[in-house]
N, C-alpha and C. Protein backbone atom coordinates (compact mmCIF):
# COMPACT_ATOMS: atom_id res chain seq x y z
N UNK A 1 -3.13 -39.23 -9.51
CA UNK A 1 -3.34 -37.80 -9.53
C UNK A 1 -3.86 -37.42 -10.90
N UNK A 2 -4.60 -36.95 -11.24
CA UNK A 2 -5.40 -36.30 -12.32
C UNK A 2 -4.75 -35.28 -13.30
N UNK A 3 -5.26 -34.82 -14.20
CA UNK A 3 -4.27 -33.59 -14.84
C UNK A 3 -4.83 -32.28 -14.47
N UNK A 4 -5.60 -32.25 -13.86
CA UNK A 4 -6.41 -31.00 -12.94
C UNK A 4 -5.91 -30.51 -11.96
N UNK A 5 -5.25 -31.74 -10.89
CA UNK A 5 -4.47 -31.66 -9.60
C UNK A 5 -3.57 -31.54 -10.39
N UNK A 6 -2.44 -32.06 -11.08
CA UNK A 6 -1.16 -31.80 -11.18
C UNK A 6 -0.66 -30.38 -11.24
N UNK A 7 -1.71 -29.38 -12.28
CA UNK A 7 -1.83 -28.23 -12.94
C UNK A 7 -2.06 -26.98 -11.65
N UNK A 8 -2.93 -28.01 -10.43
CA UNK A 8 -2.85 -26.90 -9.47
C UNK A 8 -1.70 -26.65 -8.64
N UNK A 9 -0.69 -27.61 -8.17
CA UNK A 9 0.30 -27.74 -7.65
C UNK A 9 0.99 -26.56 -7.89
N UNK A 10 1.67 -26.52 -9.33
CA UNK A 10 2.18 -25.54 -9.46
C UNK A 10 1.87 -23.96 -8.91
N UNK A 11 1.09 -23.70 -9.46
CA UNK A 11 -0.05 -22.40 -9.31
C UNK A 11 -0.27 -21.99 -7.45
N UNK A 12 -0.60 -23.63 -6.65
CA UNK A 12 -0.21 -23.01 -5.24
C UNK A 12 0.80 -22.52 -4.95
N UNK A 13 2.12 -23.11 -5.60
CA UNK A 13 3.29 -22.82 -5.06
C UNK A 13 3.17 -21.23 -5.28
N UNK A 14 3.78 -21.16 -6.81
CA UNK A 14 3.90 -20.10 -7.45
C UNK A 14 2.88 -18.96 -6.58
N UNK A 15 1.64 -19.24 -6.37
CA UNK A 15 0.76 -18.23 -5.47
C UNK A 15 1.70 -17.94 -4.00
N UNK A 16 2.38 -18.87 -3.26
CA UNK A 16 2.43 -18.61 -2.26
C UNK A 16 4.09 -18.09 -2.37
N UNK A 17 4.64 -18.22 -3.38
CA UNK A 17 5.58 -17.43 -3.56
C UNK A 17 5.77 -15.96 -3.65
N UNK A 18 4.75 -16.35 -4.47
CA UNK A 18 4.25 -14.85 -4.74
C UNK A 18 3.45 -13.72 -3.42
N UNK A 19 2.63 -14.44 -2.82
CA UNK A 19 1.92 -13.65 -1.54
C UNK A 19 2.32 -13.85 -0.16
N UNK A 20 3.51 -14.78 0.35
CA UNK A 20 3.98 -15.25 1.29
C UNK A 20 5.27 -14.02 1.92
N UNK A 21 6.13 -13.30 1.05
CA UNK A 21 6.22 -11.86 1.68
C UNK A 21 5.07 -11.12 1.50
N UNK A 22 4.07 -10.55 1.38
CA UNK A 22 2.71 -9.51 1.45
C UNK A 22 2.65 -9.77 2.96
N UNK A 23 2.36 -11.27 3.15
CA UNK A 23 1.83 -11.58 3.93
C UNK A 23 2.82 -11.22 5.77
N UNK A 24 3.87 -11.60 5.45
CA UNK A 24 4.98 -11.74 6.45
C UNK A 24 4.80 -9.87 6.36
N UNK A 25 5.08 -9.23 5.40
CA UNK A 25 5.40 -8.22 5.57
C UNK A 25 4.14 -7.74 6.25
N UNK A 26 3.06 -7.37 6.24
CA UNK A 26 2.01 -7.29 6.86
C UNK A 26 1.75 -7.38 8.44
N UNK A 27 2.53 -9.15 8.57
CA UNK A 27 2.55 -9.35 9.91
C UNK A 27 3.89 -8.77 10.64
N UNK A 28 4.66 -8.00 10.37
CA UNK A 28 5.71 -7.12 10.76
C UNK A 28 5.20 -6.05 10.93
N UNK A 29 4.62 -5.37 10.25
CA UNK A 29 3.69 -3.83 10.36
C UNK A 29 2.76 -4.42 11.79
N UNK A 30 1.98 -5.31 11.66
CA UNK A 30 1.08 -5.52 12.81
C UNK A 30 1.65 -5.61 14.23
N UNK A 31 3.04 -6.28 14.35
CA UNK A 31 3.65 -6.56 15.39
C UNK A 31 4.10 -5.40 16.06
N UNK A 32 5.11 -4.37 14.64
CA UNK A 32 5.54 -3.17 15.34
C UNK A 32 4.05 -2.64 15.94
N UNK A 33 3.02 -2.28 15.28
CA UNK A 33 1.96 -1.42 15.89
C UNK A 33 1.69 -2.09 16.83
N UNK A 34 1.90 -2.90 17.67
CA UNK A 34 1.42 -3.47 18.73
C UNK A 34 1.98 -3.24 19.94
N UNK A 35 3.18 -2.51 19.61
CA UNK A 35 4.05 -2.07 20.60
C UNK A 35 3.20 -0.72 20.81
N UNK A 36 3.64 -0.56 22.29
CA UNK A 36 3.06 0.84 22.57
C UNK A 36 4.04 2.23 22.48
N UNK A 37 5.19 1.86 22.30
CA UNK A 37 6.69 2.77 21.53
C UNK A 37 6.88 2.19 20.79
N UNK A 38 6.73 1.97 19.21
CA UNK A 38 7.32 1.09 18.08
C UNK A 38 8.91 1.95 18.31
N UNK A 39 9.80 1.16 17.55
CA UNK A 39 10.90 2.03 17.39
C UNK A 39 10.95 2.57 15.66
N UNK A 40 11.75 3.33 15.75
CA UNK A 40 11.64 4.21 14.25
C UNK A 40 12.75 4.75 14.13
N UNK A 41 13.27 5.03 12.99
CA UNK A 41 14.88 5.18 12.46
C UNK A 41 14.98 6.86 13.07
N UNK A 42 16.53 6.42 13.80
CA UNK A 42 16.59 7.86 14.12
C UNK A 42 16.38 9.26 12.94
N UNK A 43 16.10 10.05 13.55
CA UNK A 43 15.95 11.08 12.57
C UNK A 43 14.43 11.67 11.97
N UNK A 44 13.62 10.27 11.85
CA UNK A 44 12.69 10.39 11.26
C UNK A 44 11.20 10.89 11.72
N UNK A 45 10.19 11.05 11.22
CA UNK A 45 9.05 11.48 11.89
C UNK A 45 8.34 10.04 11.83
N UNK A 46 7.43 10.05 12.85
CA UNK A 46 6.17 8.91 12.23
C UNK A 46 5.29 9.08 11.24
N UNK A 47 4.95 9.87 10.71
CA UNK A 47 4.71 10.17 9.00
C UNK A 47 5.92 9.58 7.71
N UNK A 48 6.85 9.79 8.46
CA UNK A 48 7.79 9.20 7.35
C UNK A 48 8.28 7.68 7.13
N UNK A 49 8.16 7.58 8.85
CA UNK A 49 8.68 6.02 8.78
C UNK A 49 7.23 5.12 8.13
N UNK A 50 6.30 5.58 8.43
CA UNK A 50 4.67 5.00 7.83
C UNK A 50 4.91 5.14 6.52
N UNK A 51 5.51 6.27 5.61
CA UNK A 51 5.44 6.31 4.13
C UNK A 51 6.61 5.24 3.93
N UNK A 52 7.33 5.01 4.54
CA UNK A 52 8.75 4.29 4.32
C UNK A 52 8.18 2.59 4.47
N UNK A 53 7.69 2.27 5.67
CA UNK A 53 7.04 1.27 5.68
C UNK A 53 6.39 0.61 4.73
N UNK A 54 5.02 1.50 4.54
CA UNK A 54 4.04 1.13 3.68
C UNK A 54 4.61 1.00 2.22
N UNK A 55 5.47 2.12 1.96
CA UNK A 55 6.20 1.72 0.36
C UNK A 55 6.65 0.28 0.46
N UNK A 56 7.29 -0.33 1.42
CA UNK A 56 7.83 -1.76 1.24
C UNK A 56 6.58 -2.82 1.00
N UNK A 57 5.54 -2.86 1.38
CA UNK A 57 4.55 -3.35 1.43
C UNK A 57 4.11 -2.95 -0.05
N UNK A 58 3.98 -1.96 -0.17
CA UNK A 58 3.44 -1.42 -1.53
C UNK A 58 3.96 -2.35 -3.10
N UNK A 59 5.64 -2.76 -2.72
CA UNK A 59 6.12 -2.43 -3.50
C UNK A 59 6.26 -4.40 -3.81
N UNK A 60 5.91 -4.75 -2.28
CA UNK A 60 5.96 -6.39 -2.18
C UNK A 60 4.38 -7.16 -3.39
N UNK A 61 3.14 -5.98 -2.71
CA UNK A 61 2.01 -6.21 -2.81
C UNK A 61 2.22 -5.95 -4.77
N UNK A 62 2.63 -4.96 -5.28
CA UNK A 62 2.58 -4.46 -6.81
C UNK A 62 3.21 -5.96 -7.31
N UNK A 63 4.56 -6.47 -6.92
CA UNK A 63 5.04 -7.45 -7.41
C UNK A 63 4.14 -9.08 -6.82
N UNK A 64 3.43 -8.93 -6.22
CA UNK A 64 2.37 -10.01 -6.25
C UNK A 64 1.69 -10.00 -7.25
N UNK A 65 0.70 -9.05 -7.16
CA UNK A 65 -0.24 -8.39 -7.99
C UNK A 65 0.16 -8.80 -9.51
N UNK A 66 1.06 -8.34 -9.95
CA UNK A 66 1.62 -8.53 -11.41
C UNK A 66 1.98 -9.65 -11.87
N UNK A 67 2.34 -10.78 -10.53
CA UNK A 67 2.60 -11.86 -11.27
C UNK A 67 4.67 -12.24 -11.26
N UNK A 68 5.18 -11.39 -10.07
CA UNK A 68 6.00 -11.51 -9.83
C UNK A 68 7.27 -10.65 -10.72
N UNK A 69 8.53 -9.85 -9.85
CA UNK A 69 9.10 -8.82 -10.01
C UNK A 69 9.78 -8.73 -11.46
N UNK A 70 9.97 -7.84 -12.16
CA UNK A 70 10.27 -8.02 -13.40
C UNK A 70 9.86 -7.81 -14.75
N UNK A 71 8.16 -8.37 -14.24
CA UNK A 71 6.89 -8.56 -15.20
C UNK A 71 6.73 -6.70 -15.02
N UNK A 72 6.04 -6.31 -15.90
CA UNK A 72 5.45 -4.94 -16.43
C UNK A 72 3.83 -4.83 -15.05
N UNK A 73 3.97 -4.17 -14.53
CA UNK A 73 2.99 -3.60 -14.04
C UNK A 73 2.19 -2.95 -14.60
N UNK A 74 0.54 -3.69 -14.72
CA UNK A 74 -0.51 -2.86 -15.23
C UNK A 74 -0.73 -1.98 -14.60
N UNK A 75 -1.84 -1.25 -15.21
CA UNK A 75 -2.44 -0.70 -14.53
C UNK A 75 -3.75 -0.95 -13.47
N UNK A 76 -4.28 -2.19 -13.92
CA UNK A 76 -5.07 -3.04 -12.94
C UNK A 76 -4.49 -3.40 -11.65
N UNK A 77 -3.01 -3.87 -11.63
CA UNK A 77 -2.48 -4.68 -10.85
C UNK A 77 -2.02 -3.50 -10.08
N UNK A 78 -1.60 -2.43 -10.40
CA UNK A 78 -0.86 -1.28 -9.63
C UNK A 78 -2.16 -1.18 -8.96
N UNK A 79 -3.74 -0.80 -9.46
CA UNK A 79 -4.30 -0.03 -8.52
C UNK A 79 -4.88 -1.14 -7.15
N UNK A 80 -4.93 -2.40 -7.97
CA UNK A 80 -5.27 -3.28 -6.68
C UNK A 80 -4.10 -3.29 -5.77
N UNK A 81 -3.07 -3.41 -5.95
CA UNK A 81 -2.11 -3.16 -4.72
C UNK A 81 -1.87 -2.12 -3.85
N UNK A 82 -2.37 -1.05 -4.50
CA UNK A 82 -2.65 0.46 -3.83
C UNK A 82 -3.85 -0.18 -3.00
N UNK A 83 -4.84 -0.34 -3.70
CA UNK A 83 -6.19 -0.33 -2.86
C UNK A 83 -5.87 -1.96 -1.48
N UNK A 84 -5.03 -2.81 -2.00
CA UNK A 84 -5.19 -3.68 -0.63
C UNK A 84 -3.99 -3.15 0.05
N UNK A 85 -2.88 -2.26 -0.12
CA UNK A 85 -1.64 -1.72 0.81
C UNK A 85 -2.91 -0.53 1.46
N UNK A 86 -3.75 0.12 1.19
CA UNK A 86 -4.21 1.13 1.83
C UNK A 86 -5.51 0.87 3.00
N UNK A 87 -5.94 -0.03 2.32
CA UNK A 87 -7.12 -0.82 2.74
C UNK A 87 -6.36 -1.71 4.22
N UNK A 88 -5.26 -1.48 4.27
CA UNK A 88 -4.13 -2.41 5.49
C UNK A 88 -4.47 -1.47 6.05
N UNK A 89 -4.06 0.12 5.77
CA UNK A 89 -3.36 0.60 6.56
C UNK A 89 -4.50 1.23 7.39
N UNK A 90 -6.15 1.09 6.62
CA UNK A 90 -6.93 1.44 7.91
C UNK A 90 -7.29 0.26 8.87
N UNK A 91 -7.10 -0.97 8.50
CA UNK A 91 -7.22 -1.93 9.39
C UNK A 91 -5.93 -2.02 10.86
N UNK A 92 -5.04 -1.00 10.42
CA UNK A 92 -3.81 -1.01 11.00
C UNK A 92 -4.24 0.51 12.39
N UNK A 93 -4.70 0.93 11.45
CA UNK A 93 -4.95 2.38 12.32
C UNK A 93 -6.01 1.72 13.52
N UNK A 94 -7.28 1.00 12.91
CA UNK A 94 -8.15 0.72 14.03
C UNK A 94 -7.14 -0.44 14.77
N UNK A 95 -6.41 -1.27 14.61
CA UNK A 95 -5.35 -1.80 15.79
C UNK A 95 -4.96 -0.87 16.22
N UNK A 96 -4.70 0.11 16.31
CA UNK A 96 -4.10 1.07 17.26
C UNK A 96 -5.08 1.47 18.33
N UNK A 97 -6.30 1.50 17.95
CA UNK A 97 -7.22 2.00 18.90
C UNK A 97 -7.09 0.80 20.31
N UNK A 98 -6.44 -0.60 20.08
CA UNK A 98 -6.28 -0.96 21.61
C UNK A 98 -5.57 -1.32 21.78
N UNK A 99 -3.91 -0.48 21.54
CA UNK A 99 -2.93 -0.42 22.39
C UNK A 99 -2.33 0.43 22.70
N UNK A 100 -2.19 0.01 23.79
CA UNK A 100 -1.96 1.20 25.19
C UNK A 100 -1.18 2.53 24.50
N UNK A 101 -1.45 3.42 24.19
CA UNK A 101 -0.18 4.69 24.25
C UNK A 101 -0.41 5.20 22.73
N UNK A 102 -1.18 4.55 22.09
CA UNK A 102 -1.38 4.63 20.81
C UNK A 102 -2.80 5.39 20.11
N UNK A 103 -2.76 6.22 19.30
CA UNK A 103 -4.33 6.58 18.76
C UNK A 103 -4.61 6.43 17.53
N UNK A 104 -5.33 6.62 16.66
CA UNK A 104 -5.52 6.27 15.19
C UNK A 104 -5.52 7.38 15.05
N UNK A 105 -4.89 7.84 13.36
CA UNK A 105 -4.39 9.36 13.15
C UNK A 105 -5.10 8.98 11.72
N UNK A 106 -5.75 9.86 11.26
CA UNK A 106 -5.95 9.67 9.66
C UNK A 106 -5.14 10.49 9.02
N UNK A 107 -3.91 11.43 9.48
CA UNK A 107 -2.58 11.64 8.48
C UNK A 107 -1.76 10.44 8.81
N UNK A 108 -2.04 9.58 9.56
CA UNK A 108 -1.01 8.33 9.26
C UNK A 108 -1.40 7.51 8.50
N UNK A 109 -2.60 7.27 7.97
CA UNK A 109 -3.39 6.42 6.88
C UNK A 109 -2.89 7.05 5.44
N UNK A 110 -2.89 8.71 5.62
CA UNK A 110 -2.53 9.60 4.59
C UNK A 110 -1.09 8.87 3.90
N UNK A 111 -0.17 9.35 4.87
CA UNK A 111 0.93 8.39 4.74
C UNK A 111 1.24 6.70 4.80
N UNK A 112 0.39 5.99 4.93
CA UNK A 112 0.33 4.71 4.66
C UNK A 112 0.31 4.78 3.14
N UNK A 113 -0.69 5.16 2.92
CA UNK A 113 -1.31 4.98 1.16
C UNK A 113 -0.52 5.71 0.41
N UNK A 114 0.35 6.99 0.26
CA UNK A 114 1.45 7.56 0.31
C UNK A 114 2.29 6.44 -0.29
N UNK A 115 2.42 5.76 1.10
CA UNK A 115 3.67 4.90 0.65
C UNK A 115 3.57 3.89 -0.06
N UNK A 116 2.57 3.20 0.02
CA UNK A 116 1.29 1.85 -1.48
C UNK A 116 1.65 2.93 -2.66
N UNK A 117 1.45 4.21 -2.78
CA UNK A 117 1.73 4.83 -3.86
C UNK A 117 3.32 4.54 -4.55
N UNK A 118 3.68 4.68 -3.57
CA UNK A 118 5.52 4.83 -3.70
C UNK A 118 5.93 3.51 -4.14
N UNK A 119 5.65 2.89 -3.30
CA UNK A 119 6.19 1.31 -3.44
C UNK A 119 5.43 0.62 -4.51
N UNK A 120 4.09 1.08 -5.00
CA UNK A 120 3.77 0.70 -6.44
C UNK A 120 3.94 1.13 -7.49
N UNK A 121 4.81 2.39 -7.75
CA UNK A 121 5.16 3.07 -8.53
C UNK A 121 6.96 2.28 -8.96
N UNK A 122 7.57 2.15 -7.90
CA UNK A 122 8.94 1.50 -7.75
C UNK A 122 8.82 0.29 -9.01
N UNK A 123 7.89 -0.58 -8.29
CA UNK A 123 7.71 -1.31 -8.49
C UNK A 123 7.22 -1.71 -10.92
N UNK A 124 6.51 -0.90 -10.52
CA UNK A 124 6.17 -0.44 -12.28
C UNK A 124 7.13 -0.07 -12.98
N UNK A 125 8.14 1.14 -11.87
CA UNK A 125 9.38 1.50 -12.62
C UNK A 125 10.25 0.18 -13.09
N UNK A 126 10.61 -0.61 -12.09
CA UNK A 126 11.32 -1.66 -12.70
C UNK A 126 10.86 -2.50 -13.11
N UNK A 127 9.33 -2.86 -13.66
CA UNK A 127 9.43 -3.88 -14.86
C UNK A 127 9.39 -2.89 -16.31
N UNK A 128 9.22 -1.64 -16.44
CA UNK A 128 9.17 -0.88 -17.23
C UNK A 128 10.92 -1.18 -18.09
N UNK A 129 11.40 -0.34 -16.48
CA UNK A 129 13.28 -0.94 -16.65
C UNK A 129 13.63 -2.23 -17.45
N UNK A 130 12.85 -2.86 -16.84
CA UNK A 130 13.58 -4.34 -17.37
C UNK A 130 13.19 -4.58 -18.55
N UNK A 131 12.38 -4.19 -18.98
CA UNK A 131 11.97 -4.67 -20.45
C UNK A 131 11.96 -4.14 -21.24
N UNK A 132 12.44 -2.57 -21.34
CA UNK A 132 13.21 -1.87 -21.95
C UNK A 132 14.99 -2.47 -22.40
N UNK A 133 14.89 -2.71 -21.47
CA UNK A 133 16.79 -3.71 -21.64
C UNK A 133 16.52 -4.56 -21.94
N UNK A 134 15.19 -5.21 -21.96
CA UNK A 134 15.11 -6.88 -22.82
C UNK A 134 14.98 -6.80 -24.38
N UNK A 135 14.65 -5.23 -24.62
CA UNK A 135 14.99 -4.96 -26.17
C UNK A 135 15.95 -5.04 -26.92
């Protein structure tokens, strides 16, 4: 093995550590929308459970982005995780267009990206947190 290969080993892992919830989480959003009644926490609207959603995604995608939870969130890394959590959520809306019972709403995109906002903001907050206490 070479010192080229050895050096990548790591770096896959570490990558797929890092993007292997984005990814799962992603394919959970896809599954619920595939239902033609998703279920949704009592109480709530589908605007909310979409901002609630998408923040988790948001907040998975910011701590990819950065290089894993803890680390200080740029400002590069925050806006690419906004832009690929939002950039989901219209690929998510046109899945809706073919299943049964379902329509594409662009206030549910509103609230997708909403929640990429939320969940990348979380996310900034606590490496901000943490490294404030590492002082």
């Amino acid at each position: 093995m070479s010192a080229g290969t050895a050096r990548s080993a790591p770096s896959r892992g570490r990558a797929l550590w890092l993007w292997t919830p984005v990814l799962a989480y992603m394919a959970a959003i896809f599954y619920v929308q595939s239902l033609s009644n998703p279920p949704s926490p009592p109480g709530l609207n589908d605007k909310f459970s979409h901002l609630l959603g998408y923040a988790g995604l948001g907040l998975v995608a910011a701590r990819a982005c950065a290089g894993g939870l803890g680390r200080r969130v740029s400002l590069a890394s925050a806006l690419t995780a906004v832009a690929l959590v939002s950039a989901y959520g219209i690929t998510d809306e046109i899945h809706q267009m073919f299943v049964p019972l379902r329509a594409v709403e662009l206030l549910d995109w509103y609230a997708d990206t909403a929640g990429a906002l939320a969940g990348t903001a979380a996310c900034m907050g606590w490496g901000i947190l943490v490294h404030s206490r590492a002082r």
